[in-house]
Protein backbone atom coordinates (compact mmCIF):
# COMPACT_ATOMS: atom_id res chain seq x y z
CA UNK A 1 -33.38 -4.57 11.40
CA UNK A 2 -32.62 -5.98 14.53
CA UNK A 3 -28.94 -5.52 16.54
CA UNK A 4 -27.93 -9.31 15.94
CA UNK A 5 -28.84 -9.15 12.11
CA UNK A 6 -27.09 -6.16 11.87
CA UNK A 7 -23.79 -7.21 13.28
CA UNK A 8 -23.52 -10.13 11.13
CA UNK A 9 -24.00 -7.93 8.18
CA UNK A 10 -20.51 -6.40 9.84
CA UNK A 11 -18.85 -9.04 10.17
CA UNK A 12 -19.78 -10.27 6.20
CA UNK A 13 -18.44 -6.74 5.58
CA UNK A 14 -15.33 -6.83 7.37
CA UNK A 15 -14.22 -10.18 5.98
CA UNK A 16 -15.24 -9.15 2.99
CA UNK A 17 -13.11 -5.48 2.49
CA UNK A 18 -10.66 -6.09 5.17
CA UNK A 19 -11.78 -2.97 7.49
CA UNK A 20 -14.99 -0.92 7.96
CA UNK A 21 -15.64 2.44 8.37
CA UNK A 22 -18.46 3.94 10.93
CA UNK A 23 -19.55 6.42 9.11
CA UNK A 24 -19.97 4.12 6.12
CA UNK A 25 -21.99 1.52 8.19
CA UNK A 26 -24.49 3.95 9.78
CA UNK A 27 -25.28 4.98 6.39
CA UNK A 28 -25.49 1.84 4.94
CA UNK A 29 -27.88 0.60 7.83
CA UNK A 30 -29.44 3.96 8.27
CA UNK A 31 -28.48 4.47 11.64
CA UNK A 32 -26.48 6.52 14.08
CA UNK A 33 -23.24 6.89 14.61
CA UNK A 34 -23.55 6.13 18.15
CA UNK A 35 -25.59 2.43 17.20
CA UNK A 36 -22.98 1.51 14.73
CA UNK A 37 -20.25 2.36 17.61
CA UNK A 38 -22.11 0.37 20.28
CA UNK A 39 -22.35 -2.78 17.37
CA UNK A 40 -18.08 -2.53 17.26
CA UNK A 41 -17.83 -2.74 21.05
CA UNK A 42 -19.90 -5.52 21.20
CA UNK A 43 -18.24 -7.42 18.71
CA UNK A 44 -14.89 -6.55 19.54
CA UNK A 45 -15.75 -7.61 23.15
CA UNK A 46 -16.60 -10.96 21.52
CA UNK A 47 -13.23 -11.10 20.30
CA UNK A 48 -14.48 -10.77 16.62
CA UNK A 49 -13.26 -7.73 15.31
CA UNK A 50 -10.40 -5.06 16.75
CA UNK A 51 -11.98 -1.21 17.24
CA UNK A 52 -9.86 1.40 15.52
CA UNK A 53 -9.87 4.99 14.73
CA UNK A 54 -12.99 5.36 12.67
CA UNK A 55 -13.90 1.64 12.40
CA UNK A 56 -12.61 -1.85 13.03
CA UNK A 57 -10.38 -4.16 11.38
CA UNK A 58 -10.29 -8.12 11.48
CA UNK A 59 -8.67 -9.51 14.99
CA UNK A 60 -5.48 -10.27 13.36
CA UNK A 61 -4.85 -7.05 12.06
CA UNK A 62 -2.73 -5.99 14.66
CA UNK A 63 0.20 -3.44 14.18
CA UNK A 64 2.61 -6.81 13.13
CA UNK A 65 0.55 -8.81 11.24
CA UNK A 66 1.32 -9.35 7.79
CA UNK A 67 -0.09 -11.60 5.45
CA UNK A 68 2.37 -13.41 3.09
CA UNK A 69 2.67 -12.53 -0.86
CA UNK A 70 0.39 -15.76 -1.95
CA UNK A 71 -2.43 -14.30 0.17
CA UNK A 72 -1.70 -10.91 -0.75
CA UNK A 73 -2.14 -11.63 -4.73
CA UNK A 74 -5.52 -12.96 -4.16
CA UNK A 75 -6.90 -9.99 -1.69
CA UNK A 76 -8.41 -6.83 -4.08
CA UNK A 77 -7.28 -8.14 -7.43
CA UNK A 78 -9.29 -5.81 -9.15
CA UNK A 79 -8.38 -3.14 -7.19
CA UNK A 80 -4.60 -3.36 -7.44
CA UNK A 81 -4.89 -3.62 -11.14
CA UNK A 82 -6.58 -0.37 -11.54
CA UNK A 83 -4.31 1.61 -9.38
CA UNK A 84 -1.37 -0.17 -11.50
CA UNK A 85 -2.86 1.18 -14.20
CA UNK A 86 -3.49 4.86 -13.18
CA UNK A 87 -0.25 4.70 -11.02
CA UNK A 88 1.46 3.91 -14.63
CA UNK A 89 0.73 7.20 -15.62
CA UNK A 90 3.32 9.23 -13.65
CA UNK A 91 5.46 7.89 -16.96
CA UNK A 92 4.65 10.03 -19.06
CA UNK A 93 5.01 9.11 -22.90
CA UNK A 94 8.55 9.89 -23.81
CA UNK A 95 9.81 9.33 -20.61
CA UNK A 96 13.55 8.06 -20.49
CA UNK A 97 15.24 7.41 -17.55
CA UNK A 98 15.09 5.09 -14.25
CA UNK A 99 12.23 3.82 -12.72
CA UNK A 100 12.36 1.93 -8.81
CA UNK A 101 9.71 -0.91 -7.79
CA UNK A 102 9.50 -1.56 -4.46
CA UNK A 103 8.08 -5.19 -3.40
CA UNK A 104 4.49 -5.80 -3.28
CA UNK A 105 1.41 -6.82 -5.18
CA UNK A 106 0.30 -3.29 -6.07
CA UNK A 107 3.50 -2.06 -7.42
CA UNK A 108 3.81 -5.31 -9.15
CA UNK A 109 0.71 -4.05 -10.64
CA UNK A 110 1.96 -1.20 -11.55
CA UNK A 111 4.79 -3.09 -13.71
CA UNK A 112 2.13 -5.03 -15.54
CA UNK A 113 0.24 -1.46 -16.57
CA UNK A 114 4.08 -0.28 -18.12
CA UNK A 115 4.90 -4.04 -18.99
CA UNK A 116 4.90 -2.51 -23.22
CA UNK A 117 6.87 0.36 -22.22
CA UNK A 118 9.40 -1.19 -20.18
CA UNK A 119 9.69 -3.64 -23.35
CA UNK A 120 10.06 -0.53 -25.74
CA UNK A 121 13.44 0.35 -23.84
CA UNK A 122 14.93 3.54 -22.78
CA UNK A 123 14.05 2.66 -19.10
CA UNK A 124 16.14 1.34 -16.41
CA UNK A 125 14.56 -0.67 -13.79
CA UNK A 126 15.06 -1.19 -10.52
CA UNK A 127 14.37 -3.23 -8.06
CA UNK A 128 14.99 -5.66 -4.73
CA UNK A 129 11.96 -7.56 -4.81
CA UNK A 130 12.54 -11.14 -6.81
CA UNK A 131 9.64 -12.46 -7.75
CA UNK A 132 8.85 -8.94 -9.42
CA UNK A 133 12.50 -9.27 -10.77
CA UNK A 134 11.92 -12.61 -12.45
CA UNK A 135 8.91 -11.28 -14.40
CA UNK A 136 10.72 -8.35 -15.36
CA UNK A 137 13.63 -10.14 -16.70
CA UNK A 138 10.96 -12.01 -19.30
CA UNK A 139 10.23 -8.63 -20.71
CA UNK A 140 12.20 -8.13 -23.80
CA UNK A 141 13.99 -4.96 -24.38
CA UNK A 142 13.36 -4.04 -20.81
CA UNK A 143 16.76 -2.57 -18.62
CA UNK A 144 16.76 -4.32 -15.61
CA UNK A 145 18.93 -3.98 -11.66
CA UNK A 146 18.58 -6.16 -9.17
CA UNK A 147 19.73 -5.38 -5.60
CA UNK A 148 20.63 -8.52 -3.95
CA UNK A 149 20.53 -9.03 0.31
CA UNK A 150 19.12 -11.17 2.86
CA UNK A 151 15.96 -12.95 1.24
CA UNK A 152 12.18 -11.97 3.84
CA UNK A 153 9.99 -15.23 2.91
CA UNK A 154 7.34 -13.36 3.85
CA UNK A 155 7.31 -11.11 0.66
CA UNK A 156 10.07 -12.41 -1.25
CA UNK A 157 12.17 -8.90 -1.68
CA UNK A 158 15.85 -8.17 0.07
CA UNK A 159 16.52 -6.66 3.10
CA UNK A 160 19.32 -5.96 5.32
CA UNK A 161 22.15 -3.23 5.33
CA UNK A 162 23.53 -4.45 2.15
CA UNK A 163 20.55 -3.51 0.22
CA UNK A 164 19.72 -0.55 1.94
CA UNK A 165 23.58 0.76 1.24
CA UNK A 166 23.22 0.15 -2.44
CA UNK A 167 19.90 2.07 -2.67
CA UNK A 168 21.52 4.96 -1.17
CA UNK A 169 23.62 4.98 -3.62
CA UNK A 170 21.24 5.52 -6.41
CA UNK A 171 19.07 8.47 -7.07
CA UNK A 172 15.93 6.69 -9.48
CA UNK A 173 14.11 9.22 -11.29
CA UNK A 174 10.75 8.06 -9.88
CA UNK A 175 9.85 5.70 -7.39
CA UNK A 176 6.70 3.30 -7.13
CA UNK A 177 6.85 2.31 -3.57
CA UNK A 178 4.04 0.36 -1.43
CA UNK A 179 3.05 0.60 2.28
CA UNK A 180 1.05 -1.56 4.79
CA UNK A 181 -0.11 1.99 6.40
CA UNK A 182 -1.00 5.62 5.43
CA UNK A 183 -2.18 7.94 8.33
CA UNK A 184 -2.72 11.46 9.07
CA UNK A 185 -0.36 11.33 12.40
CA UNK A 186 2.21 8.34 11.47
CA UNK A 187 2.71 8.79 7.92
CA UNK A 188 3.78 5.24 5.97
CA UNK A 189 4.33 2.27 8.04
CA UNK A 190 4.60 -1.20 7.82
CA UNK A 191 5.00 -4.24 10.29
CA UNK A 192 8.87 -5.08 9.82
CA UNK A 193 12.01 -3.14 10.66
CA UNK A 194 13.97 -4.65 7.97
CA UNK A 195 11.00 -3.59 5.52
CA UNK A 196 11.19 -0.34 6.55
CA UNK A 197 14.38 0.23 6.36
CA UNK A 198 14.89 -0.32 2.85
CA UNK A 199 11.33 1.48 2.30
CA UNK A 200 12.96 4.34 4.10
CA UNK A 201 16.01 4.56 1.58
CA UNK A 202 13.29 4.07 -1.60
CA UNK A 203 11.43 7.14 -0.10
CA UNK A 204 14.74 9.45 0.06
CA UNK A 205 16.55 8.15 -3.03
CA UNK A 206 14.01 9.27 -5.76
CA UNK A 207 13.48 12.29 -7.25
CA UNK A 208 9.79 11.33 -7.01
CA UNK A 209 7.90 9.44 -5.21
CA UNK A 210 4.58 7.58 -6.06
CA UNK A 211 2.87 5.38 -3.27
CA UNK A 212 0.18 2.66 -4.44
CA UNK A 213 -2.22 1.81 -1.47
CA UNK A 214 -5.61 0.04 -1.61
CA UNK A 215 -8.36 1.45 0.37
CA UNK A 216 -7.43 -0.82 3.52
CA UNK A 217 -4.22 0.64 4.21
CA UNK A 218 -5.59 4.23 4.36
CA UNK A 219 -6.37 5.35 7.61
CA UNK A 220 -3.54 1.98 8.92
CA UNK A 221 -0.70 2.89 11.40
CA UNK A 222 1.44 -0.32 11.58
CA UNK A 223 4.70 -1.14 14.00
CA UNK A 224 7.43 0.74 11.66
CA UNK A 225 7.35 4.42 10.39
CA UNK A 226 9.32 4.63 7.06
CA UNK A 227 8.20 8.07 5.71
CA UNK A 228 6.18 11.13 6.19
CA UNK A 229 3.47 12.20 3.97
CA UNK A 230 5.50 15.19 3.23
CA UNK A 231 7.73 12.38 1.59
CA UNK A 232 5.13 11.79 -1.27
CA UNK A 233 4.78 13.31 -4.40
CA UNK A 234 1.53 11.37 -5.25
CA UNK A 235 -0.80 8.33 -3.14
CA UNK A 236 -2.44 6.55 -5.80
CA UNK A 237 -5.50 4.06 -3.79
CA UNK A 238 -9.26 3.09 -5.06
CA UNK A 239 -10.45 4.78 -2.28
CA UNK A 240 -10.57 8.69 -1.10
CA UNK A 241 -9.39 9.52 2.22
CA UNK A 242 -11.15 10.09 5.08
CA UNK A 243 -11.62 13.75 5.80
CA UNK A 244 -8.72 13.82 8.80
CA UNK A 245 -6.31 11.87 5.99
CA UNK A 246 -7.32 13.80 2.94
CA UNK A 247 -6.25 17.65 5.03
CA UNK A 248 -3.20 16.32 5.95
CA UNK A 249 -2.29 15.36 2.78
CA UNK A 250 -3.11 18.47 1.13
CA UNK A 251 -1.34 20.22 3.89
CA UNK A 252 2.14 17.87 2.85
CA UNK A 253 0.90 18.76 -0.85
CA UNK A 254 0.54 15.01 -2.20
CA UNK A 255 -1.25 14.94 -5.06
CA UNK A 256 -3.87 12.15 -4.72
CA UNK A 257 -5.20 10.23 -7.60
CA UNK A 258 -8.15 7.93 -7.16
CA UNK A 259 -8.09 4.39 -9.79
């Protein structure tokens, strides 16, 4: 295969999964390491693609780019739905008690997976995110909070010191939270202070805490830090880490569960 041919076959991939990995590529090409490096800095140098650790990501990937909840539903589908549905798990059957959603397509996922449980009763919901809210509220028999604030277009959930007040306030028995970014050296980030913030008082207000991520967040470091790994009982993603990811979260003893 020659270089050219190769590269587009990159960039099909890359628009296609959202990030690629080199050691993934060279073995999918049959190549080295050192080829499938040299392809990267060629295309990045073209402006096509943006080099980092272990791979690229698309050229608007940068550490504040965010893509809005419309795009967000359409992007891994599949994906999202099956780590709602082994995410749903840390209920176990009996469970009574309070449950937290943070905003996001894969936690909203997650609420779809429970959707008959939550409409058994017995569990109180949480939540700041509205759009999630306004499905929840159909569900009958289902407890459900609202926290009110400022309103983020951008993925339709409250922010502000309001809402980050009344979440310290409450102490959820478990905690389904989402993250733009999950790395060995920055933990769980994401592109918006105001996100984060309220992120941050999810993390430290549950008794346990379950993070959903699809395979391109692993290995992410975005703008914000909101928690350490240490801060996670279990990652749920359809993806394993990469080897420098996976040790540091057995070393911060997160139980990883792979949809």
């Amino acid at each position: 295969m020659y270089a050219a041919e190769r590269q587009q076959l990159i960039e099909r991939r890359l628009r296609a999964d959202g990030r690629v990995s080199v050691v993934d590529l060279a073995q999918r090409f049959d190549v080295t390491t050192e080829t499938v490096r040299r392809d990267l800095d060629l295309l990045e140098t073209a402006g096509l693609l943006r080099r980092v650790h272990g791979g690229a990501v698309p050229i608007d990937s940068g550490s504040t780019a965010e893509a809005t909840l419309v795009e967000r539903r359409s992007v891994h589908s599949a994906a999202k739905a099956a780590i709602g549905a082994r995410a749903a798990r840390a209920i176990g059957e009996g469970f009574q008690g309070s449950v937290y959603f943070d905003a996001g397509t894969t936690t909203a996922a997650v609420a779809q997976s429970l959707a008959p449980r939550l409409r058994a009763g017995g569990i109180e919901i949480v939540t700041h995110a509205l759009s999630l809210a306004a499905e929840l509220a159909g569900q009958s028999g289902a407890e459900l909070t609202v926290i009110g604030g400022r309103v983020r277009g951008v993925t339709a959930a409250a922010v502000g010191s309001d809402t980050v007040r009344t979440i310290e306030n409450l102490r959820p028995d478990v905690a389904f939270v989402g993250t733009n970014g999950v790395s060995a050296g920055f933990g769980l980030s994401t592109p918006d202070p105001d996100e984060a913030a309220v992120k941050r008082a999810i993390v430290r207000a549950a008794r346990r805490v379950v993070v959903v991520a699809d395979r391109d967040k692993l290995g992410r470091e975005l703008l914000v830090g909101f928690g350490a790994l240490a801060d996670v009982d279990v990652l749920v993603s359809d993806a394993q880490p990469d080897a420098e990811l996976a040790l540091a979260l057995a070393d911060a003893d997160v139980e990883v569960w792979n949809a």
